[in-house]
N, C-alpha and C. Protein backbone atom coordinates (compact mmCIF):
# COMPACT_ATOMS: atom_id res chain seq x y z
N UNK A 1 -38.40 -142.23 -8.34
CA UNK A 1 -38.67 -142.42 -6.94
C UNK A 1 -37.36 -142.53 -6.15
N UNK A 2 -36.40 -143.27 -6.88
CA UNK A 2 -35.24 -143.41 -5.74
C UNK A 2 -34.56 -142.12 -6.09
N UNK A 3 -34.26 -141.47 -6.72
CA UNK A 3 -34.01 -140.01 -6.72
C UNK A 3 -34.22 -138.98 -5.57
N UNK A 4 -35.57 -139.26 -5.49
CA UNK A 4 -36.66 -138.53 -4.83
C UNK A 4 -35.73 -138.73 -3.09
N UNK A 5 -35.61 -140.37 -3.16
CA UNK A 5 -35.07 -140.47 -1.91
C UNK A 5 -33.69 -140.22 -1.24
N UNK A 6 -33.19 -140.37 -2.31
CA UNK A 6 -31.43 -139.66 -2.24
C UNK A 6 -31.73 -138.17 -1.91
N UNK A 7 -32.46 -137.40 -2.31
CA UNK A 7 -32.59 -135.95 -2.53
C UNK A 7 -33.06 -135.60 -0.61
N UNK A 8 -34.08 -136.67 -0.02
CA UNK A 8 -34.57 -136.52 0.92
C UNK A 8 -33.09 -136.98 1.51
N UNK A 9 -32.65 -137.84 1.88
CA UNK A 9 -31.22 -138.33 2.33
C UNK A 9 -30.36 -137.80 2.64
N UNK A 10 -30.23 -136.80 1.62
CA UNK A 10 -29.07 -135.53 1.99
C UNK A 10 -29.62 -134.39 2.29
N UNK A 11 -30.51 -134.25 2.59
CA UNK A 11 -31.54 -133.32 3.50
C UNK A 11 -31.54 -133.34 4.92
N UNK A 12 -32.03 -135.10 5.14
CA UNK A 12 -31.58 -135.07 6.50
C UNK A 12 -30.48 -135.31 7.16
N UNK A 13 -29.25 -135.74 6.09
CA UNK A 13 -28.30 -135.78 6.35
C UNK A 13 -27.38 -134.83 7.13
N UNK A 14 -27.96 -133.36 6.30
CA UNK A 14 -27.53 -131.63 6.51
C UNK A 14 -28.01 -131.49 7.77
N UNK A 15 -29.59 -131.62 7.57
CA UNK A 15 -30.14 -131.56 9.46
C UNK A 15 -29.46 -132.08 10.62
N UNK A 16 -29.62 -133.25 10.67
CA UNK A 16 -28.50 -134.02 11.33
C UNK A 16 -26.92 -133.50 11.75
N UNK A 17 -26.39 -133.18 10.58
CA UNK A 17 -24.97 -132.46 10.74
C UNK A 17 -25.10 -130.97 11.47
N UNK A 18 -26.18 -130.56 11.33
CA UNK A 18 -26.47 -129.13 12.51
C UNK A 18 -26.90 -129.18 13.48
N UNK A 19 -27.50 -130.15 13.67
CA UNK A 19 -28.03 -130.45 15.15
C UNK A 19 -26.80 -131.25 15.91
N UNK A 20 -26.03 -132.18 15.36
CA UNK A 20 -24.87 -132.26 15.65
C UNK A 20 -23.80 -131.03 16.91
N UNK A 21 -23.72 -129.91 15.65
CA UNK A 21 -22.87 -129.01 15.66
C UNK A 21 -23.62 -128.18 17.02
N UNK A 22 -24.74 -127.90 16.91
CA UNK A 22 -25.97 -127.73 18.01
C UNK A 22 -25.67 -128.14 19.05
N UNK A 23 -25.69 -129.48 19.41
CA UNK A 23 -25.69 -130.28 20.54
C UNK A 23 -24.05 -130.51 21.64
N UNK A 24 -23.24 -130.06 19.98
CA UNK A 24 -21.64 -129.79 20.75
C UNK A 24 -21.58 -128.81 21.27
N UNK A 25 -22.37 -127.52 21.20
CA UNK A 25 -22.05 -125.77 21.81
C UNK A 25 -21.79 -126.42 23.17
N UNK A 26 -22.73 -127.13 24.16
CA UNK A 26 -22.48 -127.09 25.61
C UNK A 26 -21.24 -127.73 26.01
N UNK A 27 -21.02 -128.41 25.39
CA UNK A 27 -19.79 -128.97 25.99
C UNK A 27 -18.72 -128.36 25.56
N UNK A 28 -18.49 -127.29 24.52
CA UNK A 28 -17.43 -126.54 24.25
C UNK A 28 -17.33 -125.37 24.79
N UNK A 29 -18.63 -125.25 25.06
CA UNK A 29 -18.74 -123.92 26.45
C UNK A 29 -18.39 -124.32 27.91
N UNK A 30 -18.83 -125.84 28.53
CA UNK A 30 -17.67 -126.40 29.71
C UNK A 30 -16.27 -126.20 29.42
N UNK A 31 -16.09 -126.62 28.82
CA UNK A 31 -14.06 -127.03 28.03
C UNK A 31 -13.80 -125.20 28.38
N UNK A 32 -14.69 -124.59 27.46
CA UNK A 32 -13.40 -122.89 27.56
C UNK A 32 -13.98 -122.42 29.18
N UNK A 33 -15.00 -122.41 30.18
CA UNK A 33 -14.87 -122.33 31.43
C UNK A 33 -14.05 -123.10 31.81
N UNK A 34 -13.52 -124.13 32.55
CA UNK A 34 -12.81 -125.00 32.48
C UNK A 34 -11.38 -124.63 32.41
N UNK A 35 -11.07 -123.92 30.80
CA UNK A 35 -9.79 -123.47 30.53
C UNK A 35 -9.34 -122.42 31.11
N UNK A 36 -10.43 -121.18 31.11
CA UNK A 36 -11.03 -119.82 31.87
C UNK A 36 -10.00 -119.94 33.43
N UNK A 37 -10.75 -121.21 34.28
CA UNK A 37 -10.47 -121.52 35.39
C UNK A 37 -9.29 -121.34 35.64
N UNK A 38 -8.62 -122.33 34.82
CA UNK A 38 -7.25 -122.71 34.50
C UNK A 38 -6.19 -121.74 34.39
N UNK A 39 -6.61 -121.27 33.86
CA UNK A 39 -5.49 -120.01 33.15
C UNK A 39 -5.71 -118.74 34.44
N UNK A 40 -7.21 -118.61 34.78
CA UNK A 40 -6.90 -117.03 36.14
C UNK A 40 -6.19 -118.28 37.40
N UNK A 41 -5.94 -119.01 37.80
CA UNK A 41 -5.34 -119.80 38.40
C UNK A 41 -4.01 -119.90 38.26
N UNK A 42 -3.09 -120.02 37.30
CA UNK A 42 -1.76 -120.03 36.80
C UNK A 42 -1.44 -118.64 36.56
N UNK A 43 -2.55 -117.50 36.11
CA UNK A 43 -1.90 -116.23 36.15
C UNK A 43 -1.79 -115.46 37.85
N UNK A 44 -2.94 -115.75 38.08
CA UNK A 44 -2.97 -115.65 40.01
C UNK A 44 -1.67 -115.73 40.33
N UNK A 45 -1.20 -117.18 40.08
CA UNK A 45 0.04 -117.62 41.19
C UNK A 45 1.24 -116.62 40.33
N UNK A 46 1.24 -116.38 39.35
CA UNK A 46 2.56 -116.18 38.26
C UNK A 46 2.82 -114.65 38.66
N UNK A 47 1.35 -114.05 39.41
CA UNK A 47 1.52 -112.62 39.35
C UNK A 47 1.60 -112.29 40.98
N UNK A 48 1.59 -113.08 42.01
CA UNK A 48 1.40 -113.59 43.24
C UNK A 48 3.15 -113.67 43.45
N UNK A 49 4.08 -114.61 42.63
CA UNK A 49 5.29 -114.71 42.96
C UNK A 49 6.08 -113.39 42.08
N UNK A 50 5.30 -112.94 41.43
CA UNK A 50 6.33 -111.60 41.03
C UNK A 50 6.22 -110.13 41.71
N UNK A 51 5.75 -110.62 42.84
CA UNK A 51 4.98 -109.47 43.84
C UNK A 51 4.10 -108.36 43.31
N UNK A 52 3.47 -108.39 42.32
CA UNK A 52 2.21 -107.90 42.13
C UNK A 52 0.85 -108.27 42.84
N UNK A 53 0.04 -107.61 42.60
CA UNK A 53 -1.03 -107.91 43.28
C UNK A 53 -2.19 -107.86 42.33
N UNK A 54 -2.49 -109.49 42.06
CA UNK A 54 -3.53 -110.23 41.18
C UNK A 54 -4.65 -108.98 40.86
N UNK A 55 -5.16 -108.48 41.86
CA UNK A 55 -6.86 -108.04 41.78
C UNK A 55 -6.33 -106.76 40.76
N UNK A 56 -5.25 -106.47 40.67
CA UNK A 56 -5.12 -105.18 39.83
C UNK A 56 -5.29 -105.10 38.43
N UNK A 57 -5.02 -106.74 37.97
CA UNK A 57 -4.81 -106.97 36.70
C UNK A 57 -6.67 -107.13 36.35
N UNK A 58 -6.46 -106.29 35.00
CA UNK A 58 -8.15 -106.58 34.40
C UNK A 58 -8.39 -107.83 33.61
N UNK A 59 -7.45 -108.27 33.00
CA UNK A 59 -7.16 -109.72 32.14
C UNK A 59 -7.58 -110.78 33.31
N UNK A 60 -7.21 -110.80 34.37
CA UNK A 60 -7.27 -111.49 35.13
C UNK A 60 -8.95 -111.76 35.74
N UNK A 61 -9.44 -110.20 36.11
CA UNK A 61 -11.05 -110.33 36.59
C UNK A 61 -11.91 -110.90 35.25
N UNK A 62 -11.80 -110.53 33.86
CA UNK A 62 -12.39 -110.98 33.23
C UNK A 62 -11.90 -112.77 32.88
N UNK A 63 -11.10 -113.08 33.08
CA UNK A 63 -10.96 -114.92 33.10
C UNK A 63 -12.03 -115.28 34.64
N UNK A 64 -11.85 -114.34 35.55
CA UNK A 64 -12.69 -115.01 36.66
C UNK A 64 -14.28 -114.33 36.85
N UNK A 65 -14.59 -113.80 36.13
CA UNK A 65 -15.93 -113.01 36.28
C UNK A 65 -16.87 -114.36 35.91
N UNK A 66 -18.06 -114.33 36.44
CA UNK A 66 -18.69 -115.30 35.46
C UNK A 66 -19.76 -114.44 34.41
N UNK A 67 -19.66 -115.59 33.13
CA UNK A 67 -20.48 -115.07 32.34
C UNK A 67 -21.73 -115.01 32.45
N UNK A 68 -22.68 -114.19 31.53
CA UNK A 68 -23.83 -114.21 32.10
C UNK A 68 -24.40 -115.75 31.30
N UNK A 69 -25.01 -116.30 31.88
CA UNK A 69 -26.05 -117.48 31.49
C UNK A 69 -26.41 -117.60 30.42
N UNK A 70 -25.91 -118.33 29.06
CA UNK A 70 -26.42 -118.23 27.88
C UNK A 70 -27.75 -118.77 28.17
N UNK A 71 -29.19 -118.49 26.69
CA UNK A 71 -30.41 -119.57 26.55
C UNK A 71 -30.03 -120.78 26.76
N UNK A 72 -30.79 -121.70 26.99
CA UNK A 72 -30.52 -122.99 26.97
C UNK A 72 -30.73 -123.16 25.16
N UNK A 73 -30.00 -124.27 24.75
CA UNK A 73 -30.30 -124.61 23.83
C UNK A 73 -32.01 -125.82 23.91
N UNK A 74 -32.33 -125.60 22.59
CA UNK A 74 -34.30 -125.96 22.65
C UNK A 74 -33.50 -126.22 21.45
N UNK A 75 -34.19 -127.34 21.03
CA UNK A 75 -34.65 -128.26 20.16
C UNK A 75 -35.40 -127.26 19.17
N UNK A 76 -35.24 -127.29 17.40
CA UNK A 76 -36.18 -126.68 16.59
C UNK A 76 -37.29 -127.09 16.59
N UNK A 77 -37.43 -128.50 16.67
CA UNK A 77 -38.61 -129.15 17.01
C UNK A 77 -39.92 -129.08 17.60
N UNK A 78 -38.75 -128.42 19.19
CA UNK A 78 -39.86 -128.30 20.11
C UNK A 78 -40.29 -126.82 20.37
N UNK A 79 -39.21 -126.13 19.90
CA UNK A 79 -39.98 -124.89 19.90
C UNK A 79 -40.98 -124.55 18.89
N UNK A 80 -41.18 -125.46 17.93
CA UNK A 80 -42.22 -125.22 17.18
C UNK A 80 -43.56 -126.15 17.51
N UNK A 81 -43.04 -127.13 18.32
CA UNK A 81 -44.55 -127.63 18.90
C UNK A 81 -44.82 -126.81 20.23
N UNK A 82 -43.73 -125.90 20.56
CA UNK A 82 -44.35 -124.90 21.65
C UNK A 82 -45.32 -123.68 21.32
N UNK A 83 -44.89 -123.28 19.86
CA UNK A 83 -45.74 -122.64 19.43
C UNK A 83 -47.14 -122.86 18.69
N UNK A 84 -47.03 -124.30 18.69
CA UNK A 84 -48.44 -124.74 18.47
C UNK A 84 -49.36 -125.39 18.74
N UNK A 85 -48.76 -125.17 20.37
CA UNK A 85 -49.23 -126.21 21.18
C UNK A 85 -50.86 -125.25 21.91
N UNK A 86 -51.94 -126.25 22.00
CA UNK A 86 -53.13 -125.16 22.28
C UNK A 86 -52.83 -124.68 23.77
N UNK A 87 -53.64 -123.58 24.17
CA UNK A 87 -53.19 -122.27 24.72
C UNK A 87 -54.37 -122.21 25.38
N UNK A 88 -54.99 -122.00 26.65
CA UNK A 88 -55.79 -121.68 27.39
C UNK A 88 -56.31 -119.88 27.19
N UNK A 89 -57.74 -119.48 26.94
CA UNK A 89 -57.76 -118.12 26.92
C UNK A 89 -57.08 -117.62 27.59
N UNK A 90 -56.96 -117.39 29.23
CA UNK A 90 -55.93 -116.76 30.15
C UNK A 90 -54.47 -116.43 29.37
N UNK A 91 -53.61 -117.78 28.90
CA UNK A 91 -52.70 -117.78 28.52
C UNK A 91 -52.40 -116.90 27.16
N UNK A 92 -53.70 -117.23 26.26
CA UNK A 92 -53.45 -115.97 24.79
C UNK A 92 -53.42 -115.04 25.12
N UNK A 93 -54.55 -114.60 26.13
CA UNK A 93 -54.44 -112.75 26.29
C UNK A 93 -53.50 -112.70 27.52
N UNK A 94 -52.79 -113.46 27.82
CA UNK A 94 -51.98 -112.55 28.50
C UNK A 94 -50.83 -112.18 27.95
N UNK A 95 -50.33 -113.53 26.60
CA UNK A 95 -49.71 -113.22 25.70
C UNK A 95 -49.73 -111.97 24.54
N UNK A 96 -51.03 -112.30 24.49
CA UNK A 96 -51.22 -110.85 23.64
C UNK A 96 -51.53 -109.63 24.15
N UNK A 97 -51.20 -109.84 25.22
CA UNK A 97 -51.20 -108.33 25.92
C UNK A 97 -50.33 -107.81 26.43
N UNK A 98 -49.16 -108.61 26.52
CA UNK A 98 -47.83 -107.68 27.23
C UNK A 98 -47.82 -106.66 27.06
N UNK A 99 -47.78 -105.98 26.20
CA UNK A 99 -46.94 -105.12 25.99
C UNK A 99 -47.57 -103.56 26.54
N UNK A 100 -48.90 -104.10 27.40
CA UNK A 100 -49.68 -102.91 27.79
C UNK A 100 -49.61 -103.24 29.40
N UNK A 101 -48.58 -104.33 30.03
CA UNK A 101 -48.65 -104.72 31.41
C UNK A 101 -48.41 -103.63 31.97
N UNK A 102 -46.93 -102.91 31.33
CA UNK A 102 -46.93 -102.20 32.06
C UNK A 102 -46.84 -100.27 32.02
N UNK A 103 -45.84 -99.26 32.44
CA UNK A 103 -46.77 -97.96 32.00
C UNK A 103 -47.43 -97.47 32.74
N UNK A 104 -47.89 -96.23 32.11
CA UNK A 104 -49.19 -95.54 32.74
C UNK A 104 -50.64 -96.06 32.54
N UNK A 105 -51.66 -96.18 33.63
CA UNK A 105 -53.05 -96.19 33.22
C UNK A 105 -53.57 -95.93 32.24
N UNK A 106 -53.99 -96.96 31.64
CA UNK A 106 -54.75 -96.28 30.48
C UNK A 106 -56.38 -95.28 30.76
N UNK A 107 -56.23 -94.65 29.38
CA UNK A 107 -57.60 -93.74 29.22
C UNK A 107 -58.66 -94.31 29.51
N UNK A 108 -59.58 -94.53 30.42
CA UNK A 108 -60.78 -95.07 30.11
C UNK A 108 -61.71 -95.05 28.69
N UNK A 109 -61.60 -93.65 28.38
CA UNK A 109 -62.64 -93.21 27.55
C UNK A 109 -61.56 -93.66 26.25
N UNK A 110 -60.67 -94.12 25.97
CA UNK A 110 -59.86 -93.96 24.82
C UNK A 110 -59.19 -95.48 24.47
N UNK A 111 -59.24 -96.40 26.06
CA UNK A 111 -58.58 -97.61 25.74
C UNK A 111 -59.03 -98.85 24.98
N UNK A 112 -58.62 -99.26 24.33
CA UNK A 112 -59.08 -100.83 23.44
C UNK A 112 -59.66 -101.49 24.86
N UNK A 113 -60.24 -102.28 24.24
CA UNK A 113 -60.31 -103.58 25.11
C UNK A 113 -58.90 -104.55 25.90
N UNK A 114 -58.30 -104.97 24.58
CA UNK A 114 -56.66 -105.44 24.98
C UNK A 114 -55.96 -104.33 25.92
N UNK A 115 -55.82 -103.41 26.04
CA UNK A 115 -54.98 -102.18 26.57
C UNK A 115 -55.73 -102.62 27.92
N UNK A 116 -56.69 -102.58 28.29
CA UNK A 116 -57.54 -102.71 29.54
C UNK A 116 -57.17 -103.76 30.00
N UNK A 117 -57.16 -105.13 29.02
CA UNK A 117 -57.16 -106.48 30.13
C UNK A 117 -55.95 -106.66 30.26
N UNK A 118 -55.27 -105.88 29.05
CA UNK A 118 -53.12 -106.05 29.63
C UNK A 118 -52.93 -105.63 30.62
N UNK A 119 -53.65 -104.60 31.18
CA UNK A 119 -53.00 -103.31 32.32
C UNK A 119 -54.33 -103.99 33.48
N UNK A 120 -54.74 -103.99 33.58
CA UNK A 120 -56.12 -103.94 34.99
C UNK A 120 -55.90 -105.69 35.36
N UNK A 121 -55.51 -106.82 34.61
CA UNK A 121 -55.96 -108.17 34.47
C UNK A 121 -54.59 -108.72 34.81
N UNK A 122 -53.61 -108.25 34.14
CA UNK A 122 -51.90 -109.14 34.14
C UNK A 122 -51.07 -108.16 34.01
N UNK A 123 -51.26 -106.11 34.25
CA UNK A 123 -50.47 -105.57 34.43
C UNK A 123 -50.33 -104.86 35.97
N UNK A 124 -49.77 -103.89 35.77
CA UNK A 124 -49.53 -103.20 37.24
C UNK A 124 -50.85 -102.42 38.09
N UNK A 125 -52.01 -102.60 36.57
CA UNK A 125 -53.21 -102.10 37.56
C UNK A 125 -53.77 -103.05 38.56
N UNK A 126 -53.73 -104.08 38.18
CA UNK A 126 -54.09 -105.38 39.11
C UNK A 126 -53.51 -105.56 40.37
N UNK A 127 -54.55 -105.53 41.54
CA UNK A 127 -54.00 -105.20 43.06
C UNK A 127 -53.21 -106.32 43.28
N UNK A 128 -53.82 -107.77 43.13
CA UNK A 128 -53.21 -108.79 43.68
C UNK A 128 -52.13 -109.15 42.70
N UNK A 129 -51.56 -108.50 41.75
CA UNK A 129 -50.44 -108.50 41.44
C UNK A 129 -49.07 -108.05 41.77
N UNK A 130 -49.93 -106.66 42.03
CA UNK A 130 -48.53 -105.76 42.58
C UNK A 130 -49.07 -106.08 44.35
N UNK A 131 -50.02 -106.45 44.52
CA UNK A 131 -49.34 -106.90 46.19
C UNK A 131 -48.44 -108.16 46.46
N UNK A 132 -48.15 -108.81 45.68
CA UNK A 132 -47.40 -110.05 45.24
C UNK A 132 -46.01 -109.39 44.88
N UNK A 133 -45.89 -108.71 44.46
CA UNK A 133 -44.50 -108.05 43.62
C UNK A 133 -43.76 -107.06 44.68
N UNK A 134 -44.93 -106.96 45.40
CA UNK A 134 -44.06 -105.81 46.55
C UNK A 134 -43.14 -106.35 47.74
N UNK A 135 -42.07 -105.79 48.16
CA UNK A 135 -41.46 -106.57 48.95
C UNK A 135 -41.91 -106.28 50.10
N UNK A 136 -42.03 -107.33 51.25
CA UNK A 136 -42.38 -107.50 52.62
C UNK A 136 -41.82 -106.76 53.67
């Protein structure tokens, strides 16, 4: 039995040490923006007093570009009680129907059932959808 529990121990020990490592990404992704800042700032001025002209340099737009938006980091946890968390009919089939939202009309004479309620119900056949989607 106490085996059993040492064995569990360094199990969650490992977990722990990755969720750790997990929970540091954001703040090591502030620190190199941060540094990012830093550095097109000191090259700005460095290339500013040697009479060049900053915007030419490409090293330079990529320190100041912003990146695109990583995922947020989610919990393993919770994305697995997201996936098993109960689901309203609306919500399954609309899930299980993406992939027919959008496209051409389907066949009448030829379409599944799913193909129909993806496209007519939560795709682009649906009026009060695309009158919602259209711009004013």
């Amino acid at each position: 039995m106490h085996r059993r529990f040492k064995e569990f121990e360094r199990r969650l020990a490992r977990l722990a040490a990755t969720l750790r490592v997990w929970s540091g990404d954001g703040e090591q992704e502030r620190k190199r923006r941060e540094m990012n800042q830093a550095m097109a700032a000191i090259l700005r001025a460095g290339l500013e007093c040697a009479g060049v002209d900053p915007d030419e340099a490409s090293a330079l737009r990529h320190l100041e570009a912003p990146e695109p938006p990583r995922k947020p980091f989610a919990h393993p946890l919770r994305r697995l009680a997201e996936r098993q968390r109960p689901r309203t009919l609306i919500e399954a089939l609309n899930e299980a129907t993406k992939r027919y939202h959008g496209g051409p009309a389907p066949d009448l004479h030829q379409a599944s059932a799913m193909q129909l309620i993806g496209y007519y119900c939560f795709g682009a056949g649906n009026q009060d959808h695309a009158a919602r989607a259209a711009p004013a």
